[in-house]
N, C-alpha and C. Protein backbone atom coordinates (compact mmCIF):
# COMPACT_ATOMS: atom_id res chain seq x y z
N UNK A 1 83.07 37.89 25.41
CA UNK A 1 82.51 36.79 24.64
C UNK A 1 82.09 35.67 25.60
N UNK A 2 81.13 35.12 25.55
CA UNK A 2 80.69 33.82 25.94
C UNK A 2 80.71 32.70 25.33
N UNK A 3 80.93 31.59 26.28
CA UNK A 3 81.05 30.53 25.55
C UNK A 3 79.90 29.13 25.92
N UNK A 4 78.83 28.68 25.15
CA UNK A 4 77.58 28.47 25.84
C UNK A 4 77.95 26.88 25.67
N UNK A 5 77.87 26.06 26.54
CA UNK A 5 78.22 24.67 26.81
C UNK A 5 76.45 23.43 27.38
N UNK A 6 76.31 22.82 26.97
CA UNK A 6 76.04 22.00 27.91
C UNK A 6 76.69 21.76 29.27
N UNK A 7 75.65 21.44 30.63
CA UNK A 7 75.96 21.50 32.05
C UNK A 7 77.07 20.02 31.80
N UNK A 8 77.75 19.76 32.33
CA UNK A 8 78.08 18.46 32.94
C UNK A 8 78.30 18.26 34.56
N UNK A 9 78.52 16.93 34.72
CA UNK A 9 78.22 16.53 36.30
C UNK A 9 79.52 17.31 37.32
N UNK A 10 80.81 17.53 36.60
CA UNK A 10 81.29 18.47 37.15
C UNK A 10 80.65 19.88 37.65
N UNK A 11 79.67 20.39 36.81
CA UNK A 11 79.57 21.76 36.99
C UNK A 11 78.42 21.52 38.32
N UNK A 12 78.16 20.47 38.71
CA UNK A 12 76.68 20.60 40.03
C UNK A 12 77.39 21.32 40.89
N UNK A 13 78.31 21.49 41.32
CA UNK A 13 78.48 22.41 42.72
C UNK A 13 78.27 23.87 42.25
N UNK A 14 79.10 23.79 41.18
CA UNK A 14 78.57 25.78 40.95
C UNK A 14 77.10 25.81 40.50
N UNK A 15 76.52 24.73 40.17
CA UNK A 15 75.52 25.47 39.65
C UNK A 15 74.15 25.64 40.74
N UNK A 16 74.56 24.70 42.05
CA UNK A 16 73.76 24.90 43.23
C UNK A 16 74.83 25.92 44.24
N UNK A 17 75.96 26.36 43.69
CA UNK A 17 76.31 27.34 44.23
C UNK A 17 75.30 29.11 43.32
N UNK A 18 75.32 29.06 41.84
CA UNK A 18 74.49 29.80 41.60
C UNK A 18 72.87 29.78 42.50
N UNK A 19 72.53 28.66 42.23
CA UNK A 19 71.25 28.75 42.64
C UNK A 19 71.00 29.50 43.92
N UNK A 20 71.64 29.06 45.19
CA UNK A 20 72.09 29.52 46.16
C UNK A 20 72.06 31.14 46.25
N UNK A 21 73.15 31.55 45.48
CA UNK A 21 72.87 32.90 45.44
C UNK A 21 71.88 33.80 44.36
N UNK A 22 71.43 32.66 43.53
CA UNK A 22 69.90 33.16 42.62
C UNK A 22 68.75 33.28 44.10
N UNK A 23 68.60 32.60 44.91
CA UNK A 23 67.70 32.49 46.10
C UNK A 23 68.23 33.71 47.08
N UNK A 24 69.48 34.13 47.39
CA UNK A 24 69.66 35.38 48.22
C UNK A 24 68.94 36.64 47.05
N UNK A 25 69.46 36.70 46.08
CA UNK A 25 69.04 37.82 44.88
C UNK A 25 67.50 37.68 45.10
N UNK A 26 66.84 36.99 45.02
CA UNK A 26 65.27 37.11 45.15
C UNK A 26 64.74 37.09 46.65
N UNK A 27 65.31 37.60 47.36
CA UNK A 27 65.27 37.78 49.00
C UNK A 27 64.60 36.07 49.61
N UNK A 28 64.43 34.88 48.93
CA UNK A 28 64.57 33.93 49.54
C UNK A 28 65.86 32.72 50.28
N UNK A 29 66.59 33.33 51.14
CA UNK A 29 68.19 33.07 51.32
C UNK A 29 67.69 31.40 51.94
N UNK A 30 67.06 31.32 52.35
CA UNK A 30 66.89 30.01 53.09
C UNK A 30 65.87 28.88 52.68
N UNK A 31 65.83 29.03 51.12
CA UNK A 31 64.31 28.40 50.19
C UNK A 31 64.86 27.37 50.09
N UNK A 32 66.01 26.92 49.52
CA UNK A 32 66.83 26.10 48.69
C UNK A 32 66.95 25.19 49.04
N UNK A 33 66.77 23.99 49.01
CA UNK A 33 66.63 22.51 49.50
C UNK A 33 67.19 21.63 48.95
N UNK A 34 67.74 21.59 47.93
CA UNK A 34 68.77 21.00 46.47
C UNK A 34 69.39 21.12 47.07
N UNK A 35 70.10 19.31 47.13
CA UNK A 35 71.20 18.90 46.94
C UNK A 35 71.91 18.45 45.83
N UNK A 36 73.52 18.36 46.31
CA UNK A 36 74.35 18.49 45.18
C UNK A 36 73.79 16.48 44.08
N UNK A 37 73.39 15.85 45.65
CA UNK A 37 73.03 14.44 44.67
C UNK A 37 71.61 14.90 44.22
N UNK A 38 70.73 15.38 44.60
CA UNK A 38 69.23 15.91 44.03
C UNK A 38 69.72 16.14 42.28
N UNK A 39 70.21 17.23 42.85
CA UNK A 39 70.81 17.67 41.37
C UNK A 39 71.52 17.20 40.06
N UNK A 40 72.14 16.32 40.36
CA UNK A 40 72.82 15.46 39.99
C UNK A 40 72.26 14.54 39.46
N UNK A 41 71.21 13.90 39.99
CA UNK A 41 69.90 12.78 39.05
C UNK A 41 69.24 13.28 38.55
N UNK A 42 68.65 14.45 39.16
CA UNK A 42 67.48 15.65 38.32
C UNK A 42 68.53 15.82 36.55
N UNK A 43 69.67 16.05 36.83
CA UNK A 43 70.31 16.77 35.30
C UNK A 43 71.20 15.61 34.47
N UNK A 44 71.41 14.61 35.65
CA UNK A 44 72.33 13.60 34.67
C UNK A 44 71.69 12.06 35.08
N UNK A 45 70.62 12.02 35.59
CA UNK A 45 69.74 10.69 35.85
C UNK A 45 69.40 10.13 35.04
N UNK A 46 69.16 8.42 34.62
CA UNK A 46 68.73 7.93 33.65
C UNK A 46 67.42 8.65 32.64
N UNK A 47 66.60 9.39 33.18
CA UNK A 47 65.67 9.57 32.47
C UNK A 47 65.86 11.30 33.23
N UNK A 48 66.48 12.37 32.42
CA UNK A 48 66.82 13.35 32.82
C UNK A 48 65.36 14.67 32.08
N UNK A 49 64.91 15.10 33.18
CA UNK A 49 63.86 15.93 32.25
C UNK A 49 63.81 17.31 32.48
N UNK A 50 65.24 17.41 32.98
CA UNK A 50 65.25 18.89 33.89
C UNK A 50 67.12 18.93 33.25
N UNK A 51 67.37 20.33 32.22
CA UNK A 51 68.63 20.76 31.44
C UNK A 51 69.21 22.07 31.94
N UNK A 52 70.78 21.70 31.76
CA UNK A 52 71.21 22.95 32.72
C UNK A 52 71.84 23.31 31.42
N UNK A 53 72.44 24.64 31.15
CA UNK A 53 73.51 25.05 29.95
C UNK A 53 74.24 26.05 30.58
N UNK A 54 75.41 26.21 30.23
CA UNK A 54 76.18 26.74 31.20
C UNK A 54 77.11 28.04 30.20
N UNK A 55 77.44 29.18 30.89
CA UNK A 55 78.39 30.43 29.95
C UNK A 55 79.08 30.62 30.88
N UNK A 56 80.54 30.25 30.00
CA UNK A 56 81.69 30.56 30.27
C UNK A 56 82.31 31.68 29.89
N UNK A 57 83.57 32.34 30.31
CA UNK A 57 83.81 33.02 29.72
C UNK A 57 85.40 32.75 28.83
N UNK A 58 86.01 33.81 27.93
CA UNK A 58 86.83 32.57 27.19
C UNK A 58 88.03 32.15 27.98
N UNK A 59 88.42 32.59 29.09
CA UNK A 59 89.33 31.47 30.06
C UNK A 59 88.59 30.13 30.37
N UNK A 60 87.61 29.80 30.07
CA UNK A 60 86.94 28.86 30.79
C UNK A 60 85.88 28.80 32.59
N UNK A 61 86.09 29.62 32.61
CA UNK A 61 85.50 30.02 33.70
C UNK A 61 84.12 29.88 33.81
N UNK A 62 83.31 29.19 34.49
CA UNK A 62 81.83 29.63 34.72
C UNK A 62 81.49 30.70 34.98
N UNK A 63 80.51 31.62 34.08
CA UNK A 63 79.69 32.98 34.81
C UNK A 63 78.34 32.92 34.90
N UNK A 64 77.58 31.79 34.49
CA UNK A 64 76.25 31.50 34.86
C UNK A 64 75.98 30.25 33.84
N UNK A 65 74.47 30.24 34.37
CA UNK A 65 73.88 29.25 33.52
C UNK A 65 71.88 29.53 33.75
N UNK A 66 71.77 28.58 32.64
CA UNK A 66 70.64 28.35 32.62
C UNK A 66 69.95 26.98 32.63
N UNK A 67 68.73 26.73 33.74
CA UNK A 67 67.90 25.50 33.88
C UNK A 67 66.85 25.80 33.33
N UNK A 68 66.33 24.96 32.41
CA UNK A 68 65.21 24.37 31.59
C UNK A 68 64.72 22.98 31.49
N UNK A 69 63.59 23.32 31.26
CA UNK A 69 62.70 21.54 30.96
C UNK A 69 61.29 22.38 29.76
N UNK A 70 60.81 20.89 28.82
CA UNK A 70 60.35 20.84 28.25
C UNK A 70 58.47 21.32 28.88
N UNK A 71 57.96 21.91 28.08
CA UNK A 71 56.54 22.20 28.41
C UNK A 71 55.90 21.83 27.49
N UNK A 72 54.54 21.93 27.11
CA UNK A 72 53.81 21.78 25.92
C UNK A 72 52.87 22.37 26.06
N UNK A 73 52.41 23.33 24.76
CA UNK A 73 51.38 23.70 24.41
C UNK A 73 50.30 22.72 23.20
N UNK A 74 49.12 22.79 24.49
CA UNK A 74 47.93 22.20 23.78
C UNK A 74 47.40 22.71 22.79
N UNK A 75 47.63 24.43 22.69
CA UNK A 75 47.03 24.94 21.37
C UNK A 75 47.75 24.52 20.36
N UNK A 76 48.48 24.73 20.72
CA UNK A 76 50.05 24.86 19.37
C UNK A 76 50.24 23.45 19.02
N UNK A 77 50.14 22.38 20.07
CA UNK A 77 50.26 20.93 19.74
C UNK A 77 51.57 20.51 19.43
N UNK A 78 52.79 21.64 19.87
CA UNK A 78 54.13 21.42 20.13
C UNK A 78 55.00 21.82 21.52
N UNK A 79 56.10 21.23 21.85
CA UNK A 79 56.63 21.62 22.99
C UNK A 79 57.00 23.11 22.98
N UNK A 80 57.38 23.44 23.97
CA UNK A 80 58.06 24.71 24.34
C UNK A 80 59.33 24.71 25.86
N UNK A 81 60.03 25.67 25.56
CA UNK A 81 60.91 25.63 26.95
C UNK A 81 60.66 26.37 27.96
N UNK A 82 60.46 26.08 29.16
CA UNK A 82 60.32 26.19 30.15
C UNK A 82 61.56 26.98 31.01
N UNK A 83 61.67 28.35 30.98
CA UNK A 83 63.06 28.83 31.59
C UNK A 83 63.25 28.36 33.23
N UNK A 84 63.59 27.84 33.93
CA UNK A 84 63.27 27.84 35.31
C UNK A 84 63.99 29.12 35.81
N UNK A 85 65.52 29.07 35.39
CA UNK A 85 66.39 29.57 36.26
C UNK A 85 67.80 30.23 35.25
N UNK A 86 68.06 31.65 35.19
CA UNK A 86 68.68 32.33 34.74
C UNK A 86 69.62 32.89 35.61
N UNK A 87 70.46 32.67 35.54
CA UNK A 87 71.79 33.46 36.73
C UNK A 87 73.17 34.02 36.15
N UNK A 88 73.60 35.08 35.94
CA UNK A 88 74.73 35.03 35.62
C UNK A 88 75.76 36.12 36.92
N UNK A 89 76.94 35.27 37.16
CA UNK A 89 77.31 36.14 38.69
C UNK A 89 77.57 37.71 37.98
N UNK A 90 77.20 38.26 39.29
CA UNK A 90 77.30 39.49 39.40
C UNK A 90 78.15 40.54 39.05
N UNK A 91 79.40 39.81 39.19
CA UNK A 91 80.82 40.70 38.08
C UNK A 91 81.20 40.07 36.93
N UNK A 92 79.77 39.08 36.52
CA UNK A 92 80.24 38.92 35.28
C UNK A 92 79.13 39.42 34.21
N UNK A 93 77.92 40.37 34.59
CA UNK A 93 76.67 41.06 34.37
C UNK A 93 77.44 42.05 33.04
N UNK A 94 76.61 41.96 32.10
CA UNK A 94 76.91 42.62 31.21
C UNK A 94 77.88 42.51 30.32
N UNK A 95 78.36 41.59 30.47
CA UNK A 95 79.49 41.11 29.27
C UNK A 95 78.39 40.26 28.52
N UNK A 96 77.24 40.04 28.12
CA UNK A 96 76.29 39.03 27.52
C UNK A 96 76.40 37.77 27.95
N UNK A 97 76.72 37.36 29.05
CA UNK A 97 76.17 35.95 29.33
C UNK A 97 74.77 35.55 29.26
N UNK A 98 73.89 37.03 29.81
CA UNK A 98 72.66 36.46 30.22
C UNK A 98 72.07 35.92 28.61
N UNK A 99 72.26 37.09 27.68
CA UNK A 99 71.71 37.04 26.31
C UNK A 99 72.09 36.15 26.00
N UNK A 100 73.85 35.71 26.04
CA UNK A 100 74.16 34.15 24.83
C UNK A 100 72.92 33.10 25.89
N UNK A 101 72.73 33.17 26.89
CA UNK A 101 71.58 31.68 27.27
C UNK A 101 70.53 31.33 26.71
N UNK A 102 69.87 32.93 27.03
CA UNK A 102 68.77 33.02 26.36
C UNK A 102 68.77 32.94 24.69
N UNK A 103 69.79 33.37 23.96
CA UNK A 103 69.74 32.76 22.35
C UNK A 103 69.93 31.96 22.10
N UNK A 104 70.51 31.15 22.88
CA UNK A 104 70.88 29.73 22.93
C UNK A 104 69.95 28.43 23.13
N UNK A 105 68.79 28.97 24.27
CA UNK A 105 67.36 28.29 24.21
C UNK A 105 66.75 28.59 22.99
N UNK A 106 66.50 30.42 22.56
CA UNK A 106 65.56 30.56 21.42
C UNK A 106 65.77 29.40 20.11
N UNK A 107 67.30 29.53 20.30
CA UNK A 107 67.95 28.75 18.67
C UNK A 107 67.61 27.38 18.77
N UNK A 108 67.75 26.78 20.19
CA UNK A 108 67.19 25.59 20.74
C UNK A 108 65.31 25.18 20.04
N UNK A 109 64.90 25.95 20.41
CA UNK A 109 63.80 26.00 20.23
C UNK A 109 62.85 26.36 18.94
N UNK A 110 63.69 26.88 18.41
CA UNK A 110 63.54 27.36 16.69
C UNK A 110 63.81 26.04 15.98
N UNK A 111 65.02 25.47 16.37
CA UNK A 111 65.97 23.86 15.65
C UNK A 111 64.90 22.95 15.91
N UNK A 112 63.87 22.85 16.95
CA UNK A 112 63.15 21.69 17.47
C UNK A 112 61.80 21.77 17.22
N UNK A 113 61.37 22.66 16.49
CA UNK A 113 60.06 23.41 16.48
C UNK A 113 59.31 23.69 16.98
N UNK A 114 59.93 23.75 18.81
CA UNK A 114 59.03 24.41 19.67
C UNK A 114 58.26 25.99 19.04
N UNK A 115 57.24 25.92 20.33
CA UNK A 115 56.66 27.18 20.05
C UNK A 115 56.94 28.48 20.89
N UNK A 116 57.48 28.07 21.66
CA UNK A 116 58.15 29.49 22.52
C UNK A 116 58.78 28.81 23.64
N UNK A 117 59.43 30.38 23.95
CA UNK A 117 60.41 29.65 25.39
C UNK A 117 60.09 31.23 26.23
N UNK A 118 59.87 30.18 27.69
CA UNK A 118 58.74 31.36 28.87
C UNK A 118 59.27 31.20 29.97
N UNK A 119 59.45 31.96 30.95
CA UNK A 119 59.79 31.94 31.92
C UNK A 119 58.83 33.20 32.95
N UNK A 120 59.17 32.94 34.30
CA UNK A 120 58.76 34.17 35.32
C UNK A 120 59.73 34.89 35.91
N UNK A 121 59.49 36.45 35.85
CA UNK A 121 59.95 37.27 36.65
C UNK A 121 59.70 37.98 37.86
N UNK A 122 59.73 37.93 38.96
CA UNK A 122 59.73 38.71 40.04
C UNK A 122 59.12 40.13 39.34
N UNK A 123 57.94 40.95 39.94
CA UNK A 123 57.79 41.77 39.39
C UNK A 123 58.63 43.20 40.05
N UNK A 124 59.34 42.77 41.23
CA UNK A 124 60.45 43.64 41.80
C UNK A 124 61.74 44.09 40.55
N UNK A 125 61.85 42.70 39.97
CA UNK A 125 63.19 42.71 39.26
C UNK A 125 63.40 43.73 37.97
N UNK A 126 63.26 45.04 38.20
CA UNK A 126 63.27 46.11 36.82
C UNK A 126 64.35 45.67 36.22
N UNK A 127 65.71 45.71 36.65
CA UNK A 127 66.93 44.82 35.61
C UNK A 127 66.65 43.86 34.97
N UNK A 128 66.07 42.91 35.53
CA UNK A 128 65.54 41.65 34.21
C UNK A 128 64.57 42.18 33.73
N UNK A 129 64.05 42.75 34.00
CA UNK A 129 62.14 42.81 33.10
C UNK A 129 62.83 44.00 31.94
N UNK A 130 63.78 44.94 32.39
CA UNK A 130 64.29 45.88 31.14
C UNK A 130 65.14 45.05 30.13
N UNK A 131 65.95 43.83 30.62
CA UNK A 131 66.65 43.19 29.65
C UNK A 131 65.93 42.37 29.40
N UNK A 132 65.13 41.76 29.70
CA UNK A 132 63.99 40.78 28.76
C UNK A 132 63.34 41.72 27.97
N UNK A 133 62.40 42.52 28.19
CA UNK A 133 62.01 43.77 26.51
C UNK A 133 63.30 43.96 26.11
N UNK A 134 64.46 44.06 26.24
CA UNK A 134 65.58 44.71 25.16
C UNK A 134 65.56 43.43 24.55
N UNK A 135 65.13 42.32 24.62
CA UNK A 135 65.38 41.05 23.84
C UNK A 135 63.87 40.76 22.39
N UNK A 136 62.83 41.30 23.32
CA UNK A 136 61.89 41.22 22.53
C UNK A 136 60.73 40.47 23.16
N UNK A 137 61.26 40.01 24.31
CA UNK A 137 60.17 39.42 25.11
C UNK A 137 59.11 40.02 25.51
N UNK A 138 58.30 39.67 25.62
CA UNK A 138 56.85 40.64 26.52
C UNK A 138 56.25 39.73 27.77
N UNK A 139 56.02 40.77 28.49
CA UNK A 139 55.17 39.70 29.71
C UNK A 139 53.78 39.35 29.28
N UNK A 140 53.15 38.05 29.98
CA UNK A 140 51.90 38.11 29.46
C UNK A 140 50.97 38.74 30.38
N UNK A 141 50.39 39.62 29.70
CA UNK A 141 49.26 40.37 31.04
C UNK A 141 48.26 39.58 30.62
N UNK A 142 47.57 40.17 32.06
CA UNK A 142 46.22 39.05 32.28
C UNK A 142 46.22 37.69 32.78
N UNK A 143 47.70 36.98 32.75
CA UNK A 143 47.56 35.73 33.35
C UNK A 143 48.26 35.95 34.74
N UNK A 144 47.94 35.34 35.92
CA UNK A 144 48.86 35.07 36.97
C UNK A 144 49.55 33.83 37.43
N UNK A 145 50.59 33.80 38.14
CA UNK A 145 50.76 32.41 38.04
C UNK A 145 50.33 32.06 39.90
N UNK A 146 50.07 30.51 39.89
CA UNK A 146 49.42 30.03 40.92
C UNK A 146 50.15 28.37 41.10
N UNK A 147 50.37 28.31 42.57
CA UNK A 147 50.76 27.22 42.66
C UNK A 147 50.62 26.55 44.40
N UNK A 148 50.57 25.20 44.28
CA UNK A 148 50.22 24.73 45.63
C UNK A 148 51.71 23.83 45.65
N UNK A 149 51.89 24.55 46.95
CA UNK A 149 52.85 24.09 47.78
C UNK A 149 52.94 23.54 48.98
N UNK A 150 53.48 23.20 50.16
CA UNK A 150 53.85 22.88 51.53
C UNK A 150 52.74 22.13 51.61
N UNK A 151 52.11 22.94 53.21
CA UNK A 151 50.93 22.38 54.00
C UNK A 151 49.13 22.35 52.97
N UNK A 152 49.49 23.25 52.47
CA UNK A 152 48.26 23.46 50.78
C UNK A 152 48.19 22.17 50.09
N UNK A 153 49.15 21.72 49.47
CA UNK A 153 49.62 21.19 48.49
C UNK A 153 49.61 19.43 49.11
N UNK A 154 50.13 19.12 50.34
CA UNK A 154 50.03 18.01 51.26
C UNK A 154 48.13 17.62 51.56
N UNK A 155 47.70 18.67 51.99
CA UNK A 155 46.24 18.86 52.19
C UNK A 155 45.28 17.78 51.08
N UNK A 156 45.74 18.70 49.75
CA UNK A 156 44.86 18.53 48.88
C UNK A 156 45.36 17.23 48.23
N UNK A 157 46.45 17.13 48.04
CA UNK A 157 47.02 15.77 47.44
C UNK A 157 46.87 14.39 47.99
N UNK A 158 46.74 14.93 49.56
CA UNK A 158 45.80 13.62 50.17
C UNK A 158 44.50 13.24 50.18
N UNK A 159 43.96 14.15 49.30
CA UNK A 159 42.49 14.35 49.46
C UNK A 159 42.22 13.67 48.66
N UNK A 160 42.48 12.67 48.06
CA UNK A 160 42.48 11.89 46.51
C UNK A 160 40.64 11.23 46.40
N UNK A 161 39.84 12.01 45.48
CA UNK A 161 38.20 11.88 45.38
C UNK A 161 38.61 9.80 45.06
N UNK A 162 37.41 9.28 45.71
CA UNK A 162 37.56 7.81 45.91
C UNK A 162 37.89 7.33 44.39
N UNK A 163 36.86 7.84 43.54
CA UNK A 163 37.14 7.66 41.85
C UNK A 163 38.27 7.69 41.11
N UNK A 164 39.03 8.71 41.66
CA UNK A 164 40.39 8.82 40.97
C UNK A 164 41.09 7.55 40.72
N UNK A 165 41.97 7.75 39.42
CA UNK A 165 42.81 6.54 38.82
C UNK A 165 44.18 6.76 38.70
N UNK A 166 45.18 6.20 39.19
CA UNK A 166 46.88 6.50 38.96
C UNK A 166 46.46 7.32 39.06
């Protein structure tokens, strides 16, 4: 059984200890740049826009969690959730942690009248991509995802056209 909680400021070390080893699991061991105070304003900062939820098991124990933030769809003209980050440790796989998170956003998101809740998978990861269809999820084909980062991302962001406003 799981037991699905809101994060609190106690839980930042495990949960950048998950992350940590969410970044070895996706062969990036040395990505991770979060700190425990990063984290800590990101999830419990005056104006917090980034949610952690956490599964226990019934000793109380942490066995993962999940990070989310709000998205919005322009078609739909309502929010949606944004999965960032799904982890549940490794000897605790298959007792349903991963599922109580994920029903726990859907129900989230059903209560609020979002329009869906999305996330990305590694297309390496056959264990998640088989337990996301056992849930009902589908990937979306046809879209890719794209993003500017580092020396890209520095480049272009300085490049600000003279016109631009805020």
């Amino acid at each position: 059984m799981s037991v699905i909680r809101p994060a609190a400021v106690s839980d930042v070390p495990a949960i950048l200890r998950m992350i940590h080893d969410l970044a070895i699991y996706e062969k990036e061991p040395d990505a991770v740049r979060n700190t425990p105070e990063m984290l800590t304003e990101v999830l419990f900062g005056e104006t917090p826009r980034v949610y952690a939820t956490m599964a226990e098991n019934e000793s109380g124990d942490v066995q993962g969690f999940a990070m989310w933030f709000l998205n919005y769809s322009t078609w739909e003209g309502v929010h949606g959730i944004y999965l960032e980050d799904l982890y549940v440790m490794p000897e605790a796989r298959g007792a349903g942690h991963g599922r109580a998170l994920l029903q726990h956003l859907a129900a989230t998101a059903v209560e609020r009248g979002y329009a869906r809740v999305e996330w990305s998978v590694l297309d390496w990861n056959e264990p998640s991509i088989g337990f996301y269809r056992s849930l009902g999820a589908a990937p979306m084909n046809g879209w890719s995802t794209f993003r500017l980062t580092g020396d890209a991302l520095d480049a272009f962001g300085g490049a600000r056209p003279a016109d631009a406003r805020g």
